[in-house]
Protein backbone atom coordinates (compact mmCIF):
# COMPACT_ATOMS: atom_id res chain seq x y z
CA UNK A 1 -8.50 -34.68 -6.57
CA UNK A 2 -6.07 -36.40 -4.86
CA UNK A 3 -3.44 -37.11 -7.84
CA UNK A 4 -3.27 -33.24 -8.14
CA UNK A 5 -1.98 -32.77 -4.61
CA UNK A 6 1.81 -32.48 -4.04
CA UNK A 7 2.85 -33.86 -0.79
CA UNK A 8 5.45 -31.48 0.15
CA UNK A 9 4.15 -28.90 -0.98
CA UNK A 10 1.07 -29.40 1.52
CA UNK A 11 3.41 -30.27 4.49
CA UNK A 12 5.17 -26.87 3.85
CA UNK A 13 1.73 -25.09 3.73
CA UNK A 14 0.85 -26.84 7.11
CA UNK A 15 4.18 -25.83 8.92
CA UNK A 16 3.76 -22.04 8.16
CA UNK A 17 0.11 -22.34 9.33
CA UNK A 18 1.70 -23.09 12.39
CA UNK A 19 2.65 -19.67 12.96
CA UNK A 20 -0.19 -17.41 14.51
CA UNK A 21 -0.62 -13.68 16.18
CA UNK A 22 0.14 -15.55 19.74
CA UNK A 23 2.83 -18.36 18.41
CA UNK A 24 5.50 -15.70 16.57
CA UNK A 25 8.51 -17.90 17.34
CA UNK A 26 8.07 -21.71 17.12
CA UNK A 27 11.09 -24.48 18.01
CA UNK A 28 11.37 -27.59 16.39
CA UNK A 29 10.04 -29.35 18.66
CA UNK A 30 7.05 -27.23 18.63
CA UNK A 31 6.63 -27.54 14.89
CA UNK A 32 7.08 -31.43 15.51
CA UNK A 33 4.41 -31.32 17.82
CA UNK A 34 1.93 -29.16 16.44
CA UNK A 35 2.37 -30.72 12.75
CA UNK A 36 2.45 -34.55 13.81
CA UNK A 37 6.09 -34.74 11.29
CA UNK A 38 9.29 -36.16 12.22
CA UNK A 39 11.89 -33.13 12.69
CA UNK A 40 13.89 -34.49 10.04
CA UNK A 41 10.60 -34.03 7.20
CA UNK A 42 10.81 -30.30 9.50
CA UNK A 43 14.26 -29.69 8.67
CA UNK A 44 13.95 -30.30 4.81
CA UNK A 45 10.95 -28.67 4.54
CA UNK A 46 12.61 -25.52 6.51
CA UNK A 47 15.51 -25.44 4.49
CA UNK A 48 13.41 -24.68 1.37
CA UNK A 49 11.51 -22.41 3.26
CA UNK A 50 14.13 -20.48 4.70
CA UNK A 51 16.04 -20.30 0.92
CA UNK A 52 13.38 -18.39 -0.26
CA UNK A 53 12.52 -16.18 2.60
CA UNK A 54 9.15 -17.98 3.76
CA UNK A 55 11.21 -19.00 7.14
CA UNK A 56 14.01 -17.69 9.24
CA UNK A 57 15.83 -19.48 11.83
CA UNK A 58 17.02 -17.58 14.51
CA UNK A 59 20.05 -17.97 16.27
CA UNK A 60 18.42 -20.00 19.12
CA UNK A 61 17.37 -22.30 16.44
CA UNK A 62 13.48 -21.22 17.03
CA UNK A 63 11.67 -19.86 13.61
CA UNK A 64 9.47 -16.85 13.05
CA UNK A 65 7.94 -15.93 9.45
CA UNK A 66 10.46 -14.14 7.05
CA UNK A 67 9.80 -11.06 5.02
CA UNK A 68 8.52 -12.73 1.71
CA UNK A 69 5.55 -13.08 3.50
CA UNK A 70 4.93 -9.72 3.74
CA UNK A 71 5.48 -8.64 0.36
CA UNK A 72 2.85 -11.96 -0.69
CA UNK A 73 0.33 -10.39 1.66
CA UNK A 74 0.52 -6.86 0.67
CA UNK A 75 -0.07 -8.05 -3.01
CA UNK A 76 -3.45 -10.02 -1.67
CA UNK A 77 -4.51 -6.99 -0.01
CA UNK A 78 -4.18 -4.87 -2.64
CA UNK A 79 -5.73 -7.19 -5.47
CA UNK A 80 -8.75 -6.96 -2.99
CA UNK A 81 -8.52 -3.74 -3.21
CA UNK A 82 -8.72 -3.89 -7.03
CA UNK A 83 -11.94 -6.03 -6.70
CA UNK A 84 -13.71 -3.13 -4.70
CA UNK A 85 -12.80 -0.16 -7.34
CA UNK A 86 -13.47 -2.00 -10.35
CA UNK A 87 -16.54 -4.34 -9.47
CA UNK A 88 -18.49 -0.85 -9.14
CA UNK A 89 -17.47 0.31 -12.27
CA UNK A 90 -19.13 -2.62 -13.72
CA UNK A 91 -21.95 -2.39 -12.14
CA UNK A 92 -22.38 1.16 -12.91
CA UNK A 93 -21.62 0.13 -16.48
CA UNK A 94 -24.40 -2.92 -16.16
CA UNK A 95 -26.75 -0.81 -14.64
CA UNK A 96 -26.90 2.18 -16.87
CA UNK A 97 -26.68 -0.16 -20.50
CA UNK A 98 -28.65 -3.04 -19.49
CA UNK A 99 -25.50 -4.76 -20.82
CA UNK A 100 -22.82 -7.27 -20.02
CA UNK A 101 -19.28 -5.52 -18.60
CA UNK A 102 -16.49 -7.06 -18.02
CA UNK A 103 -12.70 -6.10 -16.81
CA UNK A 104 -10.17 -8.02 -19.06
CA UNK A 105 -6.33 -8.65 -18.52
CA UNK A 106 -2.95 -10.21 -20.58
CA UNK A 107 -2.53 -13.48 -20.17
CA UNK A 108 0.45 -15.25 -21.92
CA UNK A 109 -1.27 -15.21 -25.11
CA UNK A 110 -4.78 -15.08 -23.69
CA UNK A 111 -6.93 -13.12 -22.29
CA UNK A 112 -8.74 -13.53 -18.77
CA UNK A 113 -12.24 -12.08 -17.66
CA UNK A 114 -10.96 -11.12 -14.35
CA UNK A 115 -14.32 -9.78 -13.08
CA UNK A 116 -17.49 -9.61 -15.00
CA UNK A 117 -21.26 -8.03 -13.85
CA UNK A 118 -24.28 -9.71 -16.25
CA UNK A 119 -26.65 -7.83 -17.71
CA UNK A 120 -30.48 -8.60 -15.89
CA UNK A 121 -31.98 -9.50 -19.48
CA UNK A 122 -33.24 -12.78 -20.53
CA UNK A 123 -31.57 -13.15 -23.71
CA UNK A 124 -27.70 -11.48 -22.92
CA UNK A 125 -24.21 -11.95 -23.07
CA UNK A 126 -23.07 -14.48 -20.43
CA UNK A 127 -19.84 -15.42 -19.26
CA UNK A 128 -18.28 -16.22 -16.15
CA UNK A 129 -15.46 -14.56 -13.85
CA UNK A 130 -11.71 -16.48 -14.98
CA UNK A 131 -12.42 -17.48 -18.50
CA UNK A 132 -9.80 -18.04 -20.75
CA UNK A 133 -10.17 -15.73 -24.08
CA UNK A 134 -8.51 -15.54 -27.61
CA UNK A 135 -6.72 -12.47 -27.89
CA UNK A 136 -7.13 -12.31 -32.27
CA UNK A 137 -11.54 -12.31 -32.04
CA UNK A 138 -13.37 -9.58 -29.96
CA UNK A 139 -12.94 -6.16 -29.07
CA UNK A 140 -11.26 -7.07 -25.31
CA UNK A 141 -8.94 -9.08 -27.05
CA UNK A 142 -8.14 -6.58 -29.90
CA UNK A 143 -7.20 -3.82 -27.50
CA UNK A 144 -4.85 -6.20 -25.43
CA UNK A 145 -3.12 -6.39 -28.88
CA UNK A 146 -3.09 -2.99 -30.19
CA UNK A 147 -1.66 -1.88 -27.01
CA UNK A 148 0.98 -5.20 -26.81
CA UNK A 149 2.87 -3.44 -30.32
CA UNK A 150 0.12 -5.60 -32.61
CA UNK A 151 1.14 -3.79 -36.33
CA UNK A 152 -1.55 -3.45 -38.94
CA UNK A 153 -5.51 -2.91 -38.82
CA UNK A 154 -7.17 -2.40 -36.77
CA UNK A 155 -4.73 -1.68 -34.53
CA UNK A 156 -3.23 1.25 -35.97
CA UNK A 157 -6.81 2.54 -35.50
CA UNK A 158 -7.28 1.52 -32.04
CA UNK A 159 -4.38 3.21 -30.81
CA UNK A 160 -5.31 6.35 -32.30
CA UNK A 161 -8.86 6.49 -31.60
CA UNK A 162 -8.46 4.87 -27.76
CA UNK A 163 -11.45 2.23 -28.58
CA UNK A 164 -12.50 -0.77 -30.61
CA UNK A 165 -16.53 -1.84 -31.59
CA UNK A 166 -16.25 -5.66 -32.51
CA UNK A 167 -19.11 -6.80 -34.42
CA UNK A 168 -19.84 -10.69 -34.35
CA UNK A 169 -16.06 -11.52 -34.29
CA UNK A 170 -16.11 -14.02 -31.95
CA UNK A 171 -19.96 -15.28 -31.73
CA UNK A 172 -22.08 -13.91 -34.99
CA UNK A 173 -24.57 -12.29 -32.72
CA UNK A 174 -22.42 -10.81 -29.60
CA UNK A 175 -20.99 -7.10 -30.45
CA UNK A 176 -18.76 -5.50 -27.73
CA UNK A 177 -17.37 -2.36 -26.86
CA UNK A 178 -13.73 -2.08 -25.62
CA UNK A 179 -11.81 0.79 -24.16
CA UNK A 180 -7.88 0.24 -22.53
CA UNK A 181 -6.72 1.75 -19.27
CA UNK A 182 -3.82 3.30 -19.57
CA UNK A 183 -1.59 4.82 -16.44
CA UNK A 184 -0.45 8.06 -16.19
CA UNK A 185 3.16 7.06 -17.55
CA UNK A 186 1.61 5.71 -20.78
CA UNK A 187 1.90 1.45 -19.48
CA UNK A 188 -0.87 -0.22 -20.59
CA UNK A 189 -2.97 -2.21 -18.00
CA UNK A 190 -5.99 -4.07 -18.28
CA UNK A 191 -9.16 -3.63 -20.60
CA UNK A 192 -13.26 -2.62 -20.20
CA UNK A 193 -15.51 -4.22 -21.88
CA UNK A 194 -19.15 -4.01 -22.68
CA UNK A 195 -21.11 -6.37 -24.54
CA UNK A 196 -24.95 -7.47 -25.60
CA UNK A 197 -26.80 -8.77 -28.78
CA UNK A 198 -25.41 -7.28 -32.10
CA UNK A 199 -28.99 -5.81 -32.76
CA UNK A 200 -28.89 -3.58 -29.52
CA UNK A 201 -25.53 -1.99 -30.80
CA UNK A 202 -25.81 0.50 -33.40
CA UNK A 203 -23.90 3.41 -34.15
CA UNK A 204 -25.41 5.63 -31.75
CA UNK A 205 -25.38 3.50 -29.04
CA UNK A 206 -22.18 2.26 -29.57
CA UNK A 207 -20.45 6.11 -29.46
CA UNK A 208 -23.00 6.25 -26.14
CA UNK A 209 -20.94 3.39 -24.43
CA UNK A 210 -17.29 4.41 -25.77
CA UNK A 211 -18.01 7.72 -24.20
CA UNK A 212 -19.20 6.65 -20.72
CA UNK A 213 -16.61 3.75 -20.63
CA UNK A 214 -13.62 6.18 -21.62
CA UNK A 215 -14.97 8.33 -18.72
CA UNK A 216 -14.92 5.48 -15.87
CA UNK A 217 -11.92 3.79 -17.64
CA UNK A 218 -10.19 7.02 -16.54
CA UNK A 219 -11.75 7.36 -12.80
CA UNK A 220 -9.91 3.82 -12.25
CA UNK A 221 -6.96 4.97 -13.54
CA UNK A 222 -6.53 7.22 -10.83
CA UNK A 223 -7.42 5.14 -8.16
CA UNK A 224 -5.44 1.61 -9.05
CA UNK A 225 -2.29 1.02 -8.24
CA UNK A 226 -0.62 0.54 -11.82
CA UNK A 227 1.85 -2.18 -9.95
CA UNK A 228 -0.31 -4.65 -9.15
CA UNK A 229 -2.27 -5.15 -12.32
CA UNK A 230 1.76 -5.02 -14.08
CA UNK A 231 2.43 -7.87 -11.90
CA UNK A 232 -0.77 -9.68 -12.60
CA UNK A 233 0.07 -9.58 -16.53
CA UNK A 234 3.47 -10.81 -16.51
């Protein structure tokens, strides 16, 4: 929607899209041309640019991208390289409960269903990838808490035991399994989840899914890179 555009902000976008694998150094007047501005919008724009490392100008006045850009585009390649370890997880998850799974992280005081595989059952739990979640109602958002220095029940329990069974906490007929990931140097990171109709989860099945989750929780531990999911949460 157009009020929800910023102007500058746009123009800024549009000048380092000038930059390409052929076009490394650009003048002003190439900028100018390329971007349809007047050199003086360049300039200002630049300026910013350059303050926080998105630009350098070189000593011939020409510009080339600065370094901030690298460390932006190693983070992007890496949180795609989150997607491919732990969407297969879920699906292994999905596939072997006939259940909703989902992959949970910190939010402020929120949690976020960062990627999510639906069960293929005609009455299941649905939800969809980037929904917002209370942190105080379901077993996601109870582990986020226990591991965040919540005191009391059932956190005390959580921590010890390394999983939480929500029954009907946040809709009366949804229960859900939770298990934390944890690096190796004890920092907590994100959360599995799996989830279904309270009448599919008893006792048995419940200890069924706590086991297989703790397994796979553990297989991702050793392949993420504990960084970016820090980064993601702060």
């Amino acid at each position: 929607m157009a009020h929800d555009r910023v102007e500058a902000v746009e123009r800024a976008l549009i000048i380092l899209s000038c930059f390409t694998e052929e076009k490394r150094q650009l003048s002003l007047k190439q900028l100018a041309d390329y971007t349809g501005f007047y050199k003086s919008t360049i300039l200002r724009l630049a300026a910013s640019l350059e303050r926080y490392g998105y630009l350098v100008r070189q000593q011939d006045g020409c510009y080339r991208l600065g370094l901030t850009l690298i460390g932006l585009g190693d983070t992007a390649r890496r949180s795609f390289d989150l997607s491919s370890l732990v969407r297969p997880v879920l699906e292994k998850l999905c596939d072997r409960f006939n259940e909703s799974a989902a992959f949970y992280i910190k939010s402020g005081d929120e949690r976020i269903c960062l990627y999510r595989a639906n069960a293929n059952r005609a009455i299941r739990h649905q939800l969809e990838e980037g929904r917002r979640l209370p942190l105080n109602r379901g077993a996601a958002g109870r582990v986020i808490l226990a591991y965040n220095g919540e005191t009391g029940e059932p956190y005390e329990t959580i921590r010890d035991q390394q999983w939480y069974v929500s029954i009907g906490e946040r809709d009366p007929e949804v229960a859900s399994v939770a298990v934390p990931l944890v690096s190796h140097e004890g920092q907590f990171l994100a959360v599995l989840s799996v989830s279904g109709l309270t009448s599919r989860f008893d006792r048995e099945r419940q200890q069924e899914i706590v086991e297989e989750m703790r397994k796979q929780a553990a297989g991702l531990v050793d392949q993420l890179d504990p960084q970016i999911l820090l980064n993601m949460t702060r």
